[in-house]
PDB file of N, CA and C in Angstrom:
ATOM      1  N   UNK A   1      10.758  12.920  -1.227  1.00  0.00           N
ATOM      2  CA  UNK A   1       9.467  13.482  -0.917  1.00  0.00           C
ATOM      3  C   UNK A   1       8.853  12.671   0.220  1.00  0.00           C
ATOM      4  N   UNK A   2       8.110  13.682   0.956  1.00  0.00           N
ATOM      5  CA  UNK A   2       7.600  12.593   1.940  1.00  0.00           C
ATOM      6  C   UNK A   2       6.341  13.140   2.068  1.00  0.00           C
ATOM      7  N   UNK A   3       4.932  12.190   2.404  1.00  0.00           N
ATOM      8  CA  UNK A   3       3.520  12.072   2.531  1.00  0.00           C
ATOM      9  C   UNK A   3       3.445  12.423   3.800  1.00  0.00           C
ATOM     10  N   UNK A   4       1.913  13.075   4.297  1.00  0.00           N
ATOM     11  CA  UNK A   4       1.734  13.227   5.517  1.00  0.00           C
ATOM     12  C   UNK A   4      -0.202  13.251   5.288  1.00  0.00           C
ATOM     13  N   UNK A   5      -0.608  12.390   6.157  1.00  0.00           N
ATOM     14  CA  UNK A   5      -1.731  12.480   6.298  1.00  0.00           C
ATOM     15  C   UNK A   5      -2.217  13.426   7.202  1.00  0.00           C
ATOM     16  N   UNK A   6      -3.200  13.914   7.731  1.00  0.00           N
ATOM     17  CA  UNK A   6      -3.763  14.829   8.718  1.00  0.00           C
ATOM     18  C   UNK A   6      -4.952  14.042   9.451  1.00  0.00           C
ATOM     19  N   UNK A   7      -5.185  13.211  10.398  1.00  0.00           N
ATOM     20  CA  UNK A   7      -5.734  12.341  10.300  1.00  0.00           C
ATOM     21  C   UNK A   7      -7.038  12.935  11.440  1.00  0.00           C
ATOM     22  N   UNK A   8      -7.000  14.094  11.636  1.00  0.00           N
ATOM     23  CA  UNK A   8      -8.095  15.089  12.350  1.00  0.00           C
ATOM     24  C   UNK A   8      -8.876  15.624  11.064  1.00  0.00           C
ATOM     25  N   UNK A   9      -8.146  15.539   9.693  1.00  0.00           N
ATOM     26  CA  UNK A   9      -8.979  15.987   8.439  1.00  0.00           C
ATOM     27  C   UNK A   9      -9.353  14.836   7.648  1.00  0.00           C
ATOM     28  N   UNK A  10      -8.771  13.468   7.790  1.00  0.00           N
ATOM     29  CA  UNK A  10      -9.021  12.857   6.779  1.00  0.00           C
ATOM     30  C   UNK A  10     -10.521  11.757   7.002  1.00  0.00           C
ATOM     31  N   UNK A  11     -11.606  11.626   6.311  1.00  0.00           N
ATOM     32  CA  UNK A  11     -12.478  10.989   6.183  1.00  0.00           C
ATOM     33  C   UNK A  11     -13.057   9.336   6.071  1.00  0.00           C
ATOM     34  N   UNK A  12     -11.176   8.787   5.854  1.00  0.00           N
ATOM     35  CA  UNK A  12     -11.655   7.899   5.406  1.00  0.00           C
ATOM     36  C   UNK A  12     -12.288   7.090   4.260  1.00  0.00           C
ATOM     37  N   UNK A  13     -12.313   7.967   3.023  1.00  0.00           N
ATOM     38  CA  UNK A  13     -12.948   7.572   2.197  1.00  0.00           C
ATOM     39  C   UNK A  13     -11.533   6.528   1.020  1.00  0.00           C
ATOM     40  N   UNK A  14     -10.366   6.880   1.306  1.00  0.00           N
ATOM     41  CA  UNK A  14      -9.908   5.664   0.711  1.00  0.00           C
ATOM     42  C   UNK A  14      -9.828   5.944  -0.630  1.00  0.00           C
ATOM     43  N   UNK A  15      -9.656   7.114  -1.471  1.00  0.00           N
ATOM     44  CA  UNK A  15      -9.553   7.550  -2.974  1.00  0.00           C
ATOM     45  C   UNK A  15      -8.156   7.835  -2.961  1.00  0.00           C
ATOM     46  N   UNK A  16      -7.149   8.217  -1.536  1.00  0.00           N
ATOM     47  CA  UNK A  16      -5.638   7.806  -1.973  1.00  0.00           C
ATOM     48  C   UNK A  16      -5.078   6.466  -1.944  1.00  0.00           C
ATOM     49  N   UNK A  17      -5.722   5.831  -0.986  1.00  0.00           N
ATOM     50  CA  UNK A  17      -5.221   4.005  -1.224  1.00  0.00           C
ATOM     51  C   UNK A  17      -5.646   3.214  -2.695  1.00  0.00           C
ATOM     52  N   UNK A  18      -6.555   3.968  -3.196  1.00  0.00           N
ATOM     53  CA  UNK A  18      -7.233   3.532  -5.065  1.00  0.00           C
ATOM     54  C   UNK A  18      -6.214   4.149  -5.465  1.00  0.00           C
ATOM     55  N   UNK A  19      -5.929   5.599  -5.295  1.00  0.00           N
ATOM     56  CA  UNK A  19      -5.217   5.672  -6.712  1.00  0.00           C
ATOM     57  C   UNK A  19      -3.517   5.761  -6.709  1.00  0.00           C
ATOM     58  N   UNK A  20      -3.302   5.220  -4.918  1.00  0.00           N
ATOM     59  CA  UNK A  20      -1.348   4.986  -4.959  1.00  0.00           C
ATOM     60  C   UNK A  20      -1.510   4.361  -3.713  1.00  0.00           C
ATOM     61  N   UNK A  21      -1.595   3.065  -3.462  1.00  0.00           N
ATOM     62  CA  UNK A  21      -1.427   2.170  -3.054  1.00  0.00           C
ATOM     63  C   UNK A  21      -0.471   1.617  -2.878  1.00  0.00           C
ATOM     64  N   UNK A  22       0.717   1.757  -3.248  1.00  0.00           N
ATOM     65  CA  UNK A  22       1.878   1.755  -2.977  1.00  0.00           C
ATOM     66  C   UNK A  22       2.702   2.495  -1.801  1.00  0.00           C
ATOM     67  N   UNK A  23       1.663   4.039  -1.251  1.00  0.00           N
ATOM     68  CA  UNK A  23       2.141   4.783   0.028  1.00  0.00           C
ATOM     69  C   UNK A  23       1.542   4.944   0.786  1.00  0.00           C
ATOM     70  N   UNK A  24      -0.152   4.279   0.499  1.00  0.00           N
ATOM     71  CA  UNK A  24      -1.178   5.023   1.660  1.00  0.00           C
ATOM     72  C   UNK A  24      -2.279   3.701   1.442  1.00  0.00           C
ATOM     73  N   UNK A  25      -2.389   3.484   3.114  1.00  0.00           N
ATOM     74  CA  UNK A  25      -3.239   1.926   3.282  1.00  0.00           C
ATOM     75  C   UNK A  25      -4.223   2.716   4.357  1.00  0.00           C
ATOM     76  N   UNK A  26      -5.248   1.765   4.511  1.00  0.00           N
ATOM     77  CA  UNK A  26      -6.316   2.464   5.719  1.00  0.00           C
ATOM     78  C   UNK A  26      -6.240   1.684   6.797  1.00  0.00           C
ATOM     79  N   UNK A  27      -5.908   2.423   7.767  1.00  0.00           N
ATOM     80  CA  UNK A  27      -5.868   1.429   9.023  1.00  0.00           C
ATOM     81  C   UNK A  27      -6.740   2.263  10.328  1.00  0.00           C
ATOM     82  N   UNK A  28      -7.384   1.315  10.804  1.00  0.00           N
ATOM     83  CA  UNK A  28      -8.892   1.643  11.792  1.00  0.00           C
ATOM     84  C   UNK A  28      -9.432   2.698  10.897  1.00  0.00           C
ATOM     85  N   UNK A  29      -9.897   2.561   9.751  1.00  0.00           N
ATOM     86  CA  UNK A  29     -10.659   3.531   8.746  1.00  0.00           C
ATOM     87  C   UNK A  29     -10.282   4.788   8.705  1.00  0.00           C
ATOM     88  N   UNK A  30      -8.765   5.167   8.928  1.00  0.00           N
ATOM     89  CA  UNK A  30      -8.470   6.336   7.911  1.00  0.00           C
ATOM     90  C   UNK A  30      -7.187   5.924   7.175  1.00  0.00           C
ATOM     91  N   UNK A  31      -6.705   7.279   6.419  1.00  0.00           N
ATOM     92  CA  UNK A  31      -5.306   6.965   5.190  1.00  0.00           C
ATOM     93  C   UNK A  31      -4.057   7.154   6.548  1.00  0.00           C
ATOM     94  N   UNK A  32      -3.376   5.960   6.183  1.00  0.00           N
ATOM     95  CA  UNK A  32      -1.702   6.280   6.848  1.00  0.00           C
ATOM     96  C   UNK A  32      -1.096   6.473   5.493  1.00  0.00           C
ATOM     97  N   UNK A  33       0.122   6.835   5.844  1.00  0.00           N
ATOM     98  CA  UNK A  33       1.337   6.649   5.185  1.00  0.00           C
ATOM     99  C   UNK A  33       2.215   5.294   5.269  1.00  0.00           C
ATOM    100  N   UNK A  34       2.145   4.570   4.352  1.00  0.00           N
ATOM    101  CA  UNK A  34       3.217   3.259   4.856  1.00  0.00           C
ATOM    102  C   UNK A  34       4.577   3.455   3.946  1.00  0.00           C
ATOM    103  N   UNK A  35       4.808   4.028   2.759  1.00  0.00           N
ATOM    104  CA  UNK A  35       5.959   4.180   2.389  1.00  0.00           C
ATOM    105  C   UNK A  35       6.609   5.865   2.677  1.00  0.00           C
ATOM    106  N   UNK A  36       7.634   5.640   3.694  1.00  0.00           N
ATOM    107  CA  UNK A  36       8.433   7.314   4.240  1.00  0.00           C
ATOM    108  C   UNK A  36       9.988   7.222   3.913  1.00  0.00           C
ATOM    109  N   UNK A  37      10.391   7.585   2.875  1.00  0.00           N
ATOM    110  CA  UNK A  37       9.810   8.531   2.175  1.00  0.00           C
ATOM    111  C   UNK A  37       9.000   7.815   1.113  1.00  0.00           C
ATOM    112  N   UNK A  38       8.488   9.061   0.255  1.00  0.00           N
ATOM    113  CA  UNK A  38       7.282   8.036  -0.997  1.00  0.00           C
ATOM    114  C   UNK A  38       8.743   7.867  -1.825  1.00  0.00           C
ATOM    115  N   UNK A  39       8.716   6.377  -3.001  1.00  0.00           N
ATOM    116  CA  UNK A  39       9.580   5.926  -3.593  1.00  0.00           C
ATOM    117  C   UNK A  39       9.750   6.907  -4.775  1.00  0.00           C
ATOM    118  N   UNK A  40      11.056   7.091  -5.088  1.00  0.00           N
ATOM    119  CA  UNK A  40      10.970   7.664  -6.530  1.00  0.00           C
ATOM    120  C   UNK A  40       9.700   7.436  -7.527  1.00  0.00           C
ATOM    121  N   UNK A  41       9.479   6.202  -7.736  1.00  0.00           N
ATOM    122  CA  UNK A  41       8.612   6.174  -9.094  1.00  0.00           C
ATOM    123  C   UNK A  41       7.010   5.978  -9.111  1.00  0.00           C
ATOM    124  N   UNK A  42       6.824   6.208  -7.512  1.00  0.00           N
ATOM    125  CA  UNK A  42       5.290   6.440  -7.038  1.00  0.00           C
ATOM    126  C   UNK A  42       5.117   7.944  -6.819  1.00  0.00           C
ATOM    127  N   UNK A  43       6.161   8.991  -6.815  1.00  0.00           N
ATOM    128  CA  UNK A  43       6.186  10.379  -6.794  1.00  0.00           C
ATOM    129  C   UNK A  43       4.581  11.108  -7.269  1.00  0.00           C
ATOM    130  N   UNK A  44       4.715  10.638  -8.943  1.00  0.00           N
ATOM    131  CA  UNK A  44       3.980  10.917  -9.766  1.00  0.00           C
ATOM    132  C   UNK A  44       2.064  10.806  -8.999  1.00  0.00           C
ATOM    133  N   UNK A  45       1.835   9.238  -9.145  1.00  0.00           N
ATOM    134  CA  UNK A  45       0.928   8.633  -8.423  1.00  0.00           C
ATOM    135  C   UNK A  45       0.870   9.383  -7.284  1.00  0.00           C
ATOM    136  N   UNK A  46       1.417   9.771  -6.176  1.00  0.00           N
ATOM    137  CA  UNK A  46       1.419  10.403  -4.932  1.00  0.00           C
ATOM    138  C   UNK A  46       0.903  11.216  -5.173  1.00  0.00           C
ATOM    139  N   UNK A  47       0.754  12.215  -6.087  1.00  0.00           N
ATOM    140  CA  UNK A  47       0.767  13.832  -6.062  1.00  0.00           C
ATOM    141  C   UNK A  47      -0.360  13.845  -6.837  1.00  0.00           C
ATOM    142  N   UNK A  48      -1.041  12.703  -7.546  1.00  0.00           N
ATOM    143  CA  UNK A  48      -2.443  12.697  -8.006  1.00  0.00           C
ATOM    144  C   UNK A  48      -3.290  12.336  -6.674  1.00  0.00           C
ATOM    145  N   UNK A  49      -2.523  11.899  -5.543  1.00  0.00           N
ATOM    146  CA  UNK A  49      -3.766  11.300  -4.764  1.00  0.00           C
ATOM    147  C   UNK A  49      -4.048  12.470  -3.823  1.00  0.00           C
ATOM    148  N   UNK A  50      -2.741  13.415  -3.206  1.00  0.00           N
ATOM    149  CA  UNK A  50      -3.172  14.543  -2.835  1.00  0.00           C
ATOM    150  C   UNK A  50      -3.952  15.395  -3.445  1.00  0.00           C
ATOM    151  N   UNK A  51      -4.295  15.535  -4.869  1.00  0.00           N
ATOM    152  CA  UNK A  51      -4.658  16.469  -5.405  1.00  0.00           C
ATOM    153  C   UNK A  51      -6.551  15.681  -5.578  1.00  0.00           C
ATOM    154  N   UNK A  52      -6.224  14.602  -5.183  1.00  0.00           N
ATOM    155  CA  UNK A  52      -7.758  13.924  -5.893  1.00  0.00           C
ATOM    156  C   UNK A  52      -8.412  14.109  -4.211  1.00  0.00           C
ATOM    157  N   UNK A  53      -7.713  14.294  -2.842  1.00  0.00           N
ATOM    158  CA  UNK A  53      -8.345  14.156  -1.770  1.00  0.00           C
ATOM    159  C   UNK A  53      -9.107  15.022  -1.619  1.00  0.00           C
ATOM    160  N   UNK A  54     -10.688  14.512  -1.216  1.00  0.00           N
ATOM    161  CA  UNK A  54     -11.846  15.821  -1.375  1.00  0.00           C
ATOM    162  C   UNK A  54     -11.938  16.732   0.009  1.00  0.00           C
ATOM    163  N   UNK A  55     -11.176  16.126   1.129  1.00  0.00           N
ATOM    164  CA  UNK A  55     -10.789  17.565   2.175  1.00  0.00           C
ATOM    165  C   UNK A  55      -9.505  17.965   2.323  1.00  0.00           C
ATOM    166  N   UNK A  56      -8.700  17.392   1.628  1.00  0.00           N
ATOM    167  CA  UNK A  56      -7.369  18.499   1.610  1.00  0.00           C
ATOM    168  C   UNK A  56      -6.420  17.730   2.563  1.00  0.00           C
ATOM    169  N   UNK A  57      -6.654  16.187   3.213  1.00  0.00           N
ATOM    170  CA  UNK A  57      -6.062  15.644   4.160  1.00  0.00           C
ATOM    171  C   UNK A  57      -4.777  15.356   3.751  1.00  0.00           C
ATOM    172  N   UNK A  58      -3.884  15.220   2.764  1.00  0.00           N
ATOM    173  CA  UNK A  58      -2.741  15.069   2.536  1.00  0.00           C
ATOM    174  C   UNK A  58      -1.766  16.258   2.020  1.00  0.00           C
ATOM    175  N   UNK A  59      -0.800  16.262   2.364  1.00  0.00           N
ATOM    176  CA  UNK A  59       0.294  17.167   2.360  1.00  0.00           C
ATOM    177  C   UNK A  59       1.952  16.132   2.022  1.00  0.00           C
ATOM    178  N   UNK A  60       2.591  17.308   1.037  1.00  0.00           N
ATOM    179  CA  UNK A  60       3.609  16.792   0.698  1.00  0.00           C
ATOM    180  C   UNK A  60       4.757  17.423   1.180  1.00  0.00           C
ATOM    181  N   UNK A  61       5.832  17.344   1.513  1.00  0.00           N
ATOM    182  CA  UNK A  61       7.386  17.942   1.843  1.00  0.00           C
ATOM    183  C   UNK A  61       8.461  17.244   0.718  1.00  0.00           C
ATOM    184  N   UNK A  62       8.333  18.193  -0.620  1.00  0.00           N
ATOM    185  CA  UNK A  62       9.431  17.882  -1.273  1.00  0.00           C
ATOM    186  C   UNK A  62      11.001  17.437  -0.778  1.00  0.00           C
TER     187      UNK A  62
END
């Protein structure tokens, strides 16, 4: 699986680096991706943080 931020949508607010921190850090105040692909056993975690982002800035490619 692999993460993709949208970084023309994303805000900055940092509720995917809280809740999977393991794939997404903030750098010059928005979300990157630092683990490509996301690891097997952060999958889970990953797919709560897309779903918790309040504009829709993350996208997944199974």
């Amino acid at each position: 699986m692999r993460a993709f931020v949208d970084a023309d949508a994303c805000t900055g607010c940092g509720l995917c680096c809280d809740i999977c921190p393991e794939v997404f850090e903030m750098k010059n105040d928005l979300a990157v991706v630092q683990e490509d692909p996301v690891p097997d056993e952060n999958e889970d975690t990953c797919r709560d943080a897309v779903d918790s982002c309040p504009v829709e800035a993350i996208s997944l490619e199974e």
